[in-house]
N, C-alpha and C. Protein backbone atom coordinates (compact mmCIF):
# COMPACT_ATOMS: atom_id res chain seq x y z
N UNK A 1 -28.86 -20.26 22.21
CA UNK A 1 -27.79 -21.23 22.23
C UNK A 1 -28.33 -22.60 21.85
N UNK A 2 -27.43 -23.41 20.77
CA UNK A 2 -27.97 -24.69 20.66
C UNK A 2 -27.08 -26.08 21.13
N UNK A 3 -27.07 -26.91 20.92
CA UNK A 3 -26.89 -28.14 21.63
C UNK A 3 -25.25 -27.94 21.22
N UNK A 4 -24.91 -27.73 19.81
CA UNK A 4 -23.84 -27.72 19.29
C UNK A 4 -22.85 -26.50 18.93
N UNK A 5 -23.38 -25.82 20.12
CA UNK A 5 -22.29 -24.28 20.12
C UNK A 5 -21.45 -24.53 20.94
N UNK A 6 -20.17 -24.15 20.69
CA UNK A 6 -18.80 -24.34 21.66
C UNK A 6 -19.44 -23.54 22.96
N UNK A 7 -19.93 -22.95 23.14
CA UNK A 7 -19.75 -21.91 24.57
C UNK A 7 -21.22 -23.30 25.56
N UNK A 8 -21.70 -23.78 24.72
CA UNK A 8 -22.09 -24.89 25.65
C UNK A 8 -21.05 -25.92 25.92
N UNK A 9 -20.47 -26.09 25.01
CA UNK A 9 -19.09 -27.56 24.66
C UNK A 9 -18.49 -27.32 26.01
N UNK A 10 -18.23 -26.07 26.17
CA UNK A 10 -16.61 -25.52 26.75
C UNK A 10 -17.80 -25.40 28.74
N UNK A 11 -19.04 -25.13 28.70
CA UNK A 11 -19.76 -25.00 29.97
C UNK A 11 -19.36 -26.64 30.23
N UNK A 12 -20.12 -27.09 29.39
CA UNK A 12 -20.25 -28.96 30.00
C UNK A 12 -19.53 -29.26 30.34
N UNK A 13 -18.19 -29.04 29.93
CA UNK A 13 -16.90 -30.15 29.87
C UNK A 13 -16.03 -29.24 30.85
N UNK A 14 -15.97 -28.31 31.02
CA UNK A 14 -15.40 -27.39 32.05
C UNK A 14 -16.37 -27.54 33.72
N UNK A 15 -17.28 -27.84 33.76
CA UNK A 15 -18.14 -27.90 34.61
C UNK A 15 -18.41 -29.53 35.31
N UNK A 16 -18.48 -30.43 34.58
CA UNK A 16 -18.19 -31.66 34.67
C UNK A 16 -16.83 -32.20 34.69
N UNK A 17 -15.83 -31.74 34.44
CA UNK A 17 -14.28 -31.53 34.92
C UNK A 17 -14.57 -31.39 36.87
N UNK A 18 -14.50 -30.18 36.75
CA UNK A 18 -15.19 -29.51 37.59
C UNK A 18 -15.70 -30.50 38.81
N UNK A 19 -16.73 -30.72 38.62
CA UNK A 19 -17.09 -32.22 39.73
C UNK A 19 -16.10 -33.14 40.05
N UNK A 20 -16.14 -33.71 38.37
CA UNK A 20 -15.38 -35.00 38.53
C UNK A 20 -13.85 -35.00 39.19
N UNK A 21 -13.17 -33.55 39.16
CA UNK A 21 -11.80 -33.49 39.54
C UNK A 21 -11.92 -33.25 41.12
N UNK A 22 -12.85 -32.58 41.53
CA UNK A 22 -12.79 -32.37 43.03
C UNK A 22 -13.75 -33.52 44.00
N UNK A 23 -13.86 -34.35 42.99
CA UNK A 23 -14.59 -35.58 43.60
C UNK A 23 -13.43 -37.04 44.02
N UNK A 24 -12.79 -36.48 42.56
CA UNK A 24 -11.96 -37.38 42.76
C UNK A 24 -10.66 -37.16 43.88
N UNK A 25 -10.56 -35.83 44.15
CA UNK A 25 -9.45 -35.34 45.32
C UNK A 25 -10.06 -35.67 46.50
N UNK A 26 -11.61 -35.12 46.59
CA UNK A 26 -12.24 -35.66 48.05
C UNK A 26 -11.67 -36.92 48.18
N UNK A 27 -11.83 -37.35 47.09
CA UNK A 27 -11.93 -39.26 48.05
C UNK A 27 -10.19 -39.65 48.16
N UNK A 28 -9.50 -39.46 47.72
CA UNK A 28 -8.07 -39.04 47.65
C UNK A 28 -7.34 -38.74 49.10
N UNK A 29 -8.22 -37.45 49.09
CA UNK A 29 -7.70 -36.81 50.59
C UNK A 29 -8.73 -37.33 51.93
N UNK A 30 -9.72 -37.92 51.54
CA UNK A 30 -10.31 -38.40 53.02
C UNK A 30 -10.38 -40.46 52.41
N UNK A 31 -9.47 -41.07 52.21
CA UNK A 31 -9.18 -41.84 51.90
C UNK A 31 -10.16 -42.74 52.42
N UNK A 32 -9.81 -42.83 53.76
CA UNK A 32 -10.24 -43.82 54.88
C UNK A 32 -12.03 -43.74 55.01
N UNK A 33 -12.86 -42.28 54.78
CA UNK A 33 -13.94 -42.23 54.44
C UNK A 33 -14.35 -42.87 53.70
N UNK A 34 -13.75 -42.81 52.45
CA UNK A 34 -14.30 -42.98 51.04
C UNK A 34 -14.16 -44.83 50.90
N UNK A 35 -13.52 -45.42 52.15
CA UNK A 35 -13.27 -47.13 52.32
C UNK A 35 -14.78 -47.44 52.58
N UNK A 36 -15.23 -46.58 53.75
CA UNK A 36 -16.21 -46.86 54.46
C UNK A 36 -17.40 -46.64 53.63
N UNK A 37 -17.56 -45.60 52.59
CA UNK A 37 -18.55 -45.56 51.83
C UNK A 37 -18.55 -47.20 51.16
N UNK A 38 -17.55 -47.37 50.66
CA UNK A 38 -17.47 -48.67 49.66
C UNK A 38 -18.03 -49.69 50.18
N UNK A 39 -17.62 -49.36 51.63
CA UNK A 39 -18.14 -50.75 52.43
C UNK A 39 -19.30 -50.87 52.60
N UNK A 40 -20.50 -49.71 52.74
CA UNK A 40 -21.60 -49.64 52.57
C UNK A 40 -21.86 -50.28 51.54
N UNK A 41 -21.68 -50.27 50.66
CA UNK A 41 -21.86 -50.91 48.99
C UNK A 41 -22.16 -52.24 49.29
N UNK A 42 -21.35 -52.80 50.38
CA UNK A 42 -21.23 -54.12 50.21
C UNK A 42 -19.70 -54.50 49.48
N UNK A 43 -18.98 -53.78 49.19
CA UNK A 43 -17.49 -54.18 48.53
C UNK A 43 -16.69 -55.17 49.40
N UNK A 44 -16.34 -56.14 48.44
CA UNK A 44 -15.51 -57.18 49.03
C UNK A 44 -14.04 -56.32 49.45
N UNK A 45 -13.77 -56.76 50.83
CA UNK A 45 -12.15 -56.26 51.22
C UNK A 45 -11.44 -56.50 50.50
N UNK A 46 -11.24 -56.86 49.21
CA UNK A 46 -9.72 -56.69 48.72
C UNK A 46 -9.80 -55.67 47.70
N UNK A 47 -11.49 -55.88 47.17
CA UNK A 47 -11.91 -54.90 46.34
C UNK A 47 -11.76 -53.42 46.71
N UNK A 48 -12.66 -53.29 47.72
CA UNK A 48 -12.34 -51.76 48.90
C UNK A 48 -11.17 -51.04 48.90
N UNK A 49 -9.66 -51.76 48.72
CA UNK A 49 -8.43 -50.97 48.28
C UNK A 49 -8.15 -51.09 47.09
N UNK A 50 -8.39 -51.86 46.24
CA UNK A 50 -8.29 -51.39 44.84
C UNK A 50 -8.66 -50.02 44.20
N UNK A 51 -10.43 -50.60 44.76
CA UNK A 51 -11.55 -49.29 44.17
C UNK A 51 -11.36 -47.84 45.06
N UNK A 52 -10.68 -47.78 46.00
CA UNK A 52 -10.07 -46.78 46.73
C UNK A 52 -9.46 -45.80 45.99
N UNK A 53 -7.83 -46.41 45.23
CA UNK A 53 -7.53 -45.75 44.68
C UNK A 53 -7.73 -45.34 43.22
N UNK A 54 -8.06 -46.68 42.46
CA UNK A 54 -8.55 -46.71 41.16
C UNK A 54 -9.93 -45.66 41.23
N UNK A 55 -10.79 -45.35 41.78
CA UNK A 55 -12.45 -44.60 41.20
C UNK A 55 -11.28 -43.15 41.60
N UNK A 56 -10.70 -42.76 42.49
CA UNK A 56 -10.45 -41.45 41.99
C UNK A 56 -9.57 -41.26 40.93
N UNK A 57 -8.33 -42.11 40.97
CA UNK A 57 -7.91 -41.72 39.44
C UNK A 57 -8.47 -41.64 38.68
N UNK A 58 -9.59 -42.62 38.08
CA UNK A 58 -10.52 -42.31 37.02
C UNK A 58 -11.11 -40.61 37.06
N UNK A 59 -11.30 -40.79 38.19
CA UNK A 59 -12.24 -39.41 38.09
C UNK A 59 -11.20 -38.19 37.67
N UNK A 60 -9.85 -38.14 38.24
CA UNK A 60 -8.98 -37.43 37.76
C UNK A 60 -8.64 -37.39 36.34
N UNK A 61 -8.34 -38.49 35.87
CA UNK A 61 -8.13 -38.67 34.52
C UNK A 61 -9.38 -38.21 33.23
N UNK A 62 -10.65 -38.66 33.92
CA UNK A 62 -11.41 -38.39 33.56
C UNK A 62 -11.79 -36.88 33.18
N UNK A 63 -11.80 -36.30 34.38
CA UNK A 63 -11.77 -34.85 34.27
C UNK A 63 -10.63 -33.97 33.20
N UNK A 64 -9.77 -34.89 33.12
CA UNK A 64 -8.73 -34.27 32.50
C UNK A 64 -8.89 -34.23 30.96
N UNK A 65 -9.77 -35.58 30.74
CA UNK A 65 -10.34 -35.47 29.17
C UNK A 65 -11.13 -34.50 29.01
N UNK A 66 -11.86 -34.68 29.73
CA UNK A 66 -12.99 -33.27 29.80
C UNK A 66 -12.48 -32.29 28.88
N UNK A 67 -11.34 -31.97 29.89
CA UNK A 67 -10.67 -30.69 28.98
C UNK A 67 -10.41 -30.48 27.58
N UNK A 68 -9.90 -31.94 27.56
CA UNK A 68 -10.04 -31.50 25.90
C UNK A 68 -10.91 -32.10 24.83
N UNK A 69 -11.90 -32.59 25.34
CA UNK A 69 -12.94 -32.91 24.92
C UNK A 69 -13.05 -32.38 23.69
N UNK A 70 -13.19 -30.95 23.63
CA UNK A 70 -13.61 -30.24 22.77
C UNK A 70 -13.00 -29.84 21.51
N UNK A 71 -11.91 -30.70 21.80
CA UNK A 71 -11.17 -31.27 20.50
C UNK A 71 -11.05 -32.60 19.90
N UNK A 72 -11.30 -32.70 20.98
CA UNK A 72 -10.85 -34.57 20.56
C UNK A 72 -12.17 -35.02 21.52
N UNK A 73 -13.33 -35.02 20.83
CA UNK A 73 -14.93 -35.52 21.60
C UNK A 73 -14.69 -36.91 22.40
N UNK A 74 -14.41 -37.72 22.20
CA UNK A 74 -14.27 -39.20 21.99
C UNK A 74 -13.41 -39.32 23.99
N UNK A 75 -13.02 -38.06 24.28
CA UNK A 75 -12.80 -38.57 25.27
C UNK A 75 -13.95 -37.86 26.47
N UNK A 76 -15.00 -37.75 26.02
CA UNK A 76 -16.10 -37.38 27.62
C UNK A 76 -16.39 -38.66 27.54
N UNK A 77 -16.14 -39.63 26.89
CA UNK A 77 -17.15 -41.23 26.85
C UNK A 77 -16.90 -41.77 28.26
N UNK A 78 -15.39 -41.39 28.45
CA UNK A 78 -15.37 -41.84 30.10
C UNK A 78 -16.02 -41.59 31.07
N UNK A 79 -16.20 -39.87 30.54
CA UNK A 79 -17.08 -39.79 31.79
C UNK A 79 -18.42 -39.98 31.70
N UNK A 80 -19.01 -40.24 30.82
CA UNK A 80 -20.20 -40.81 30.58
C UNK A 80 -20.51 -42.48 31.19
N UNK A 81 -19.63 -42.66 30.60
CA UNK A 81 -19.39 -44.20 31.34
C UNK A 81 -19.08 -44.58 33.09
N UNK A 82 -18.47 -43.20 33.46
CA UNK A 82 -18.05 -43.00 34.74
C UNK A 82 -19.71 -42.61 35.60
N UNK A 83 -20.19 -41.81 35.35
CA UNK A 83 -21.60 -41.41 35.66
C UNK A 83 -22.74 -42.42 35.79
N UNK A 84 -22.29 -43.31 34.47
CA UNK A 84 -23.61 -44.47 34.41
C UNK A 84 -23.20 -45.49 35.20
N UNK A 85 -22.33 -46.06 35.62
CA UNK A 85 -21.74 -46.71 36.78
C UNK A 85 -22.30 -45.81 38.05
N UNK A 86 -21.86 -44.90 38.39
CA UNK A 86 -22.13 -44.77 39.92
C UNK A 86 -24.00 -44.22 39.71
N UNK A 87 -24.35 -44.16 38.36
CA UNK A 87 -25.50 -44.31 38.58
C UNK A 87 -26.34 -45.48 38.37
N UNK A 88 -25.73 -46.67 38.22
CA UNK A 88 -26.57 -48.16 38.48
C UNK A 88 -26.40 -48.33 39.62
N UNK A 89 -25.00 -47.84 40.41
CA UNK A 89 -25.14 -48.36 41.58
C UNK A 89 -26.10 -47.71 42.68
N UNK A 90 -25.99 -46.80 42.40
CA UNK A 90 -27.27 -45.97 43.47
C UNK A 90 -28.36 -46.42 42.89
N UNK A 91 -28.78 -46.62 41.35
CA UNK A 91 -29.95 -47.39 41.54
C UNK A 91 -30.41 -48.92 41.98
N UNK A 92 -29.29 -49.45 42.16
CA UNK A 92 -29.37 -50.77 42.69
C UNK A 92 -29.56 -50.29 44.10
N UNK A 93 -29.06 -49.40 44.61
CA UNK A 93 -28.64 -49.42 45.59
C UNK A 93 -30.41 -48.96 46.80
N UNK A 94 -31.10 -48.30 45.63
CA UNK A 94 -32.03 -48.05 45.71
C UNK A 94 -33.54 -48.99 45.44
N UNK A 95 -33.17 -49.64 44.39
CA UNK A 95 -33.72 -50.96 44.41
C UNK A 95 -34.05 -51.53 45.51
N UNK A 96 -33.13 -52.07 45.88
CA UNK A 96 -32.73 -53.23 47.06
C UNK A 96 -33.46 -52.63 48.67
N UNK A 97 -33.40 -51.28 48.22
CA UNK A 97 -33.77 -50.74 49.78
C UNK A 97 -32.83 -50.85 50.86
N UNK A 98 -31.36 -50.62 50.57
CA UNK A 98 -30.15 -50.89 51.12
C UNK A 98 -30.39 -49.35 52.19
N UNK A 99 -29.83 -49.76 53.34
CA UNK A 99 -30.07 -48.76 54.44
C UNK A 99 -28.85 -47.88 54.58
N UNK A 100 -28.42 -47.22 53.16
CA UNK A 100 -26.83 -46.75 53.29
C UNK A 100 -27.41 -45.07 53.65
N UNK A 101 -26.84 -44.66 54.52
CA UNK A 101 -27.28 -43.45 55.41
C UNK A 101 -26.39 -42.42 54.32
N UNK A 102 -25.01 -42.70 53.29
CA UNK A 102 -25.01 -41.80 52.82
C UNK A 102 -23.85 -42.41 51.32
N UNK A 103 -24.84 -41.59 50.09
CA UNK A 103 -23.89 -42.54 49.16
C UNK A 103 -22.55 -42.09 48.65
N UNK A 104 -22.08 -41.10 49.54
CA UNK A 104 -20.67 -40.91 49.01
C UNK A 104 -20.30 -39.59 47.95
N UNK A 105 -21.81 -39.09 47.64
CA UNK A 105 -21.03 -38.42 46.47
C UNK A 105 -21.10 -36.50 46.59
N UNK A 106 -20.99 -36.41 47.80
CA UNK A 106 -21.10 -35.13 48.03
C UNK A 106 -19.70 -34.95 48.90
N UNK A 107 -20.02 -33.38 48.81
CA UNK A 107 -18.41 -32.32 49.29
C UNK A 107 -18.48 -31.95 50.73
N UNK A 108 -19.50 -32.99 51.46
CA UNK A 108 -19.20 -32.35 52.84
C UNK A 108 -20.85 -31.78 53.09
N UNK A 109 -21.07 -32.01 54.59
CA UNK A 109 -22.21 -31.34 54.96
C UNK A 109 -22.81 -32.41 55.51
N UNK A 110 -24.25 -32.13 55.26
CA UNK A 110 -25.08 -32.97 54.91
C UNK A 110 -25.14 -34.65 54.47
N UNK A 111 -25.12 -35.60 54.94
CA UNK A 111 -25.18 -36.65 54.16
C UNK A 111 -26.18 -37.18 53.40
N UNK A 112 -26.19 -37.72 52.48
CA UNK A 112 -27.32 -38.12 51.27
C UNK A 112 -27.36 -39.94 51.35
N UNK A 113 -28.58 -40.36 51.65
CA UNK A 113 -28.41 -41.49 51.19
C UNK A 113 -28.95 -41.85 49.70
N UNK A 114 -28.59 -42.63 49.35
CA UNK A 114 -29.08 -43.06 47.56
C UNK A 114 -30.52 -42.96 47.61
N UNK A 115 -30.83 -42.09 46.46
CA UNK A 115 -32.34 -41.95 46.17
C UNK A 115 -32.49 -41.51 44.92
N UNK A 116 -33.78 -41.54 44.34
CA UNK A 116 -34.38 -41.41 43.10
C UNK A 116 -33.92 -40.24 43.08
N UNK A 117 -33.93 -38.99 43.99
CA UNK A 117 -33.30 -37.71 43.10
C UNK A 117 -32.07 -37.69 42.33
N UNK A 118 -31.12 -38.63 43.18
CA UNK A 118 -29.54 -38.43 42.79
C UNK A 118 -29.71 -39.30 41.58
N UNK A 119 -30.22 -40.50 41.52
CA UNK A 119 -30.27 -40.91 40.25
C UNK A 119 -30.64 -39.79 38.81
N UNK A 120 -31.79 -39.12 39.09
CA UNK A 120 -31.81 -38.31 37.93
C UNK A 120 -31.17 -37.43 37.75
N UNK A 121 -30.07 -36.76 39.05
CA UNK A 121 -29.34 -35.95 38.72
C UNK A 121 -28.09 -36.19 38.21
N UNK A 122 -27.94 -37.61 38.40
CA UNK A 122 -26.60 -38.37 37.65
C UNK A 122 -27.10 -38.47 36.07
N UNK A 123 -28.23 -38.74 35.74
CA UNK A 123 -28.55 -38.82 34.36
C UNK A 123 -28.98 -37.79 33.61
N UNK A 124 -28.80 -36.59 34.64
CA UNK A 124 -28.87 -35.60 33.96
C UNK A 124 -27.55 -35.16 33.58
N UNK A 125 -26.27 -35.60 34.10
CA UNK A 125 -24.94 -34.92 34.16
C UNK A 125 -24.31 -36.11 33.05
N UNK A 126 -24.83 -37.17 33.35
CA UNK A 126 -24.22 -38.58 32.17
C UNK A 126 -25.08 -37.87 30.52
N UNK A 127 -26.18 -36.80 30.38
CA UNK A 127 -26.74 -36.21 29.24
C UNK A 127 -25.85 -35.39 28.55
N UNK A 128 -25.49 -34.57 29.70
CA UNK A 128 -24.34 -33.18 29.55
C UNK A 128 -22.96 -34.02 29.13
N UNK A 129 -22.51 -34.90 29.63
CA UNK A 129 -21.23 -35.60 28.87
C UNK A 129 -21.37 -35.97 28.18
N UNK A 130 -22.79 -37.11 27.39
CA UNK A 130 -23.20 -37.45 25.48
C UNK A 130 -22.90 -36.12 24.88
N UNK A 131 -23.23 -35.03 25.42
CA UNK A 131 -23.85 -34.06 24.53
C UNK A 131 -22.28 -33.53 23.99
N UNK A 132 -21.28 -34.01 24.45
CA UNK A 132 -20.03 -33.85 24.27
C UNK A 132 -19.22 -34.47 23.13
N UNK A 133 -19.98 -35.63 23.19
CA UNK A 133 -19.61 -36.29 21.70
C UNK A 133 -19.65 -36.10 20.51
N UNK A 134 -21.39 -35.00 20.56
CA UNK A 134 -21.23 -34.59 19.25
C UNK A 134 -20.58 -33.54 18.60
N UNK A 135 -20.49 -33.20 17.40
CA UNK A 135 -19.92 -32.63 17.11
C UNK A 135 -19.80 -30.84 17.66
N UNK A 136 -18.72 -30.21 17.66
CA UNK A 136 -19.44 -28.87 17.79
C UNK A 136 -19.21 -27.49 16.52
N UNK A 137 -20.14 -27.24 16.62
CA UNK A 137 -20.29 -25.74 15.34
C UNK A 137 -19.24 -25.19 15.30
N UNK A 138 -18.75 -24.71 14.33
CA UNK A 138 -17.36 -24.07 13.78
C UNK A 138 -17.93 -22.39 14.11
N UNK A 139 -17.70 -21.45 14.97
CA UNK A 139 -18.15 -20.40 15.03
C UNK A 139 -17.06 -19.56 15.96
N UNK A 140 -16.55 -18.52 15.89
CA UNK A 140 -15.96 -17.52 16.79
C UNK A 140 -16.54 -16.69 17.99
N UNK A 141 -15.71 -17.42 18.82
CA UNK A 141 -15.72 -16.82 20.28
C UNK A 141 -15.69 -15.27 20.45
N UNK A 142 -16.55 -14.76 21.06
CA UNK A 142 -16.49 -13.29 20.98
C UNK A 142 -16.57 -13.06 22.53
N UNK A 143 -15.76 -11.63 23.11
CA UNK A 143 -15.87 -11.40 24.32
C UNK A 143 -17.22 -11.75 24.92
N UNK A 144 -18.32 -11.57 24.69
CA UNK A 144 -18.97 -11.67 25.57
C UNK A 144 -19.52 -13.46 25.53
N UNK A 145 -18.86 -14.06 24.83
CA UNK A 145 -18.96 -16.09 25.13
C UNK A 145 -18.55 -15.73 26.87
N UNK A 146 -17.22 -15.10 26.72
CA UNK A 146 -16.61 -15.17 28.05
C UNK A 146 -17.36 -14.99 28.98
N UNK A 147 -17.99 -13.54 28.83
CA UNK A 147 -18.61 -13.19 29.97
C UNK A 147 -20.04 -14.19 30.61
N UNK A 148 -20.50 -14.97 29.25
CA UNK A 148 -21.53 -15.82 29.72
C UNK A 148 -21.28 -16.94 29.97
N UNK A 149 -20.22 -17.78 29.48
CA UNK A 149 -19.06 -18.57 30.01
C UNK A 149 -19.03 -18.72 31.74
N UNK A 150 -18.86 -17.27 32.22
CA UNK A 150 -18.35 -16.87 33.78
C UNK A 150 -19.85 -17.07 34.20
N UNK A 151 -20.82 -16.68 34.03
CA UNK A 151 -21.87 -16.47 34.89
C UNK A 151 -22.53 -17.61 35.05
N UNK A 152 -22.59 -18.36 33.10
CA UNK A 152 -23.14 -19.41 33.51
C UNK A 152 -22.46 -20.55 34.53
N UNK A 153 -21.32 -20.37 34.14
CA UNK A 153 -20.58 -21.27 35.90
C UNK A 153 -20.86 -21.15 36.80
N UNK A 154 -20.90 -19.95 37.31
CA UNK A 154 -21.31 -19.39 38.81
C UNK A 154 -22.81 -19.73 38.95
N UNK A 155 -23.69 -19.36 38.17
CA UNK A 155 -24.93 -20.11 38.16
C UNK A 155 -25.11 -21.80 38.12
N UNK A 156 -24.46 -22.16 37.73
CA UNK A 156 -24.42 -23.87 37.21
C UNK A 156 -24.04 -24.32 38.95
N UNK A 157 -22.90 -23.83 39.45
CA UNK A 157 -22.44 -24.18 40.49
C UNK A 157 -23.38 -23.72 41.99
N UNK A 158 -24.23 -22.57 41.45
CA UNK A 158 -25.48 -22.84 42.44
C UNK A 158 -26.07 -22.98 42.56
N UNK A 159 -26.60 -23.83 41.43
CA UNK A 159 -27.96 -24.26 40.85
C UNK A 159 -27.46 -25.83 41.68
N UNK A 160 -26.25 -26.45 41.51
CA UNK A 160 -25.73 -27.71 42.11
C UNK A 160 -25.71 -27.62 43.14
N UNK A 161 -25.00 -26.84 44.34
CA UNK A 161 -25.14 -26.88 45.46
C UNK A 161 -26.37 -26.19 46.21
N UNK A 162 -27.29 -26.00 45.34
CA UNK A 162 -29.10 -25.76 46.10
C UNK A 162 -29.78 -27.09 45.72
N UNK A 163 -29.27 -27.76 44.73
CA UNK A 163 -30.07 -29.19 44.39
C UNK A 163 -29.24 -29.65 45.16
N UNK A 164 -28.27 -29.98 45.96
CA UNK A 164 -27.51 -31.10 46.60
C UNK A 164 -28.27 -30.56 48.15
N UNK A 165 -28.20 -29.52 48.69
CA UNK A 165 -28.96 -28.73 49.83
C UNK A 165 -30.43 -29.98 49.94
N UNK A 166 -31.20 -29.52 48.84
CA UNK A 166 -32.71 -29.92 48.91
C UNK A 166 -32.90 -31.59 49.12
N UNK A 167 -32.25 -32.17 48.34
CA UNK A 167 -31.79 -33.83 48.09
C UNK A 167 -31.51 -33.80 49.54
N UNK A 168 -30.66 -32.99 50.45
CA UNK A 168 -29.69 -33.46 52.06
C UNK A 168 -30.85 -33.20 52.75
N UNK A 169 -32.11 -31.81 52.57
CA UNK A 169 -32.74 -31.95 53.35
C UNK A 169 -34.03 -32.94 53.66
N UNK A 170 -34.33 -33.09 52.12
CA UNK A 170 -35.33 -33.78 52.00
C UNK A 170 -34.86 -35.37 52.78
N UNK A 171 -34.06 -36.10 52.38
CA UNK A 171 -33.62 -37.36 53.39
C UNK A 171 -33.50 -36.88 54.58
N UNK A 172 -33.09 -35.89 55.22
CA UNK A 172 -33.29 -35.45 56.96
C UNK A 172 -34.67 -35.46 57.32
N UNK A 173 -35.27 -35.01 56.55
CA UNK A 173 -37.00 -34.73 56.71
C UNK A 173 -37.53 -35.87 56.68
N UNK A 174 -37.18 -36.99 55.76
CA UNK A 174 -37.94 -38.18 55.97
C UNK A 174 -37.46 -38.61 56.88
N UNK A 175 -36.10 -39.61 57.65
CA UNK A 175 -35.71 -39.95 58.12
C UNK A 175 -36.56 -39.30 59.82
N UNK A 176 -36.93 -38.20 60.27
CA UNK A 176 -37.43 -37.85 61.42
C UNK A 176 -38.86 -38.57 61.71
C-alpha cells in the first residue's frame, strides 16, 4: 500500500472522523467537564463558554469533512489545523510545566495530563490528515479493500486505545 491509494484515503479520513466526531460529542454531552478542562488552560470566563460550544462543533463539522475528503481533499485542512491547535496547546502546556492533572482529550478512564507522548501522538494524527490532501490514485476497489478496510479499523482502534492505556499509565506511575 502507498501513501496515495484510496483504501489508505478512506482508513485516515474514516478513522480520524472517527475521533474527531466522538470527541466532539464527549465534550457536548459532559459539557460542564469539558468547562473545567478549559479552565485548566487558563481560559478567560467569557472565553470558557464560547470555546465550550464552538471546539465541539468544529470537531463535528470537522469530522464531517473527513468524510468527504476523499473527494473534495481541501477539506481535512480543518482537521489538520484542528490537531495543530490542540497540539500547541499541550505543548505550551507542557512547556510551562503547567500542573494540569488531565488534558481533556480522552474517552473516559484514566486521566492524562499533557505530555510529550500526546504531543507526538497529535502529530502523528495532524500527518494522517496532510496525507489527505494529496491527491489519491485512480484505482478500483475490490472486495477484499473491504475486508482490509474492516480490520485495519479494528486494529487502528486498538492500537489507539493501548497507546492512550500506556500514556494513562505511565503519568500514574510517575505521579506515585
Amino acid at each position: 500500500m502507498v501513501i496515495d491509494d484510496p483504501l489508505v484515503h478512506f482508513a485516515s479520513a474514516g478513522l480520524l472522523a472517527l475521533l474527531l466526531g466522538l470527541g466532539g460529542i464527549q465534550k457536548l454531552r459532559n459539557r460542564a467537564a469539558f468547562v473545567q478542562v478549559l479552565e485548566r488552560y487558563g481560559q478567560a470566563r467569557g472565553s470558557r463558554a464560547v470555546l465550550s460550544v464552538l471546539l465541539p462543533a468544529m470537531e463535528l463539522l470537522t469530522a464531517a469533512g473527513l468524510l468527504a475528503s476523499v473527494q473534495i481533499p481541501w477539506l481535512a485542512a480543518p482537521a489538520a489545523l484542528l490537531l495543530a491547535l490542540y497540539t500547541l496547546v499541550l505543548a505550551i502546556s507542557v512547556w510551562r510545566g503547567d500542573a494540569i492533572e488531565d488534558c481533556g482529550c480522552h474517552f473516559g478512564g484514566r486521566p492524562q495530563p499533557p505530555s510529550a507522548a500526546l504531543i507526538w501522538r497529535n502529530l502523528l494524527l495532524i500527518g494522517l490528515a496532510l496525507n489527505l490532501l494529496l491527491p489519491v490514485a485512480v484505482r478500483p476497489l475490490v472486495w477484499f479493500d473491504a475486508l482490509t478496510l474492516v480490520f485495519l479499523s479494528i486494529s487502528a482502534v486498538a492500537l489507539y486505545g493501548l497507546a492512550h492505556l500506556l500514556i494513562s499509565n505511565h503519568a500514574a506511575l510517575r505521579s506515585l
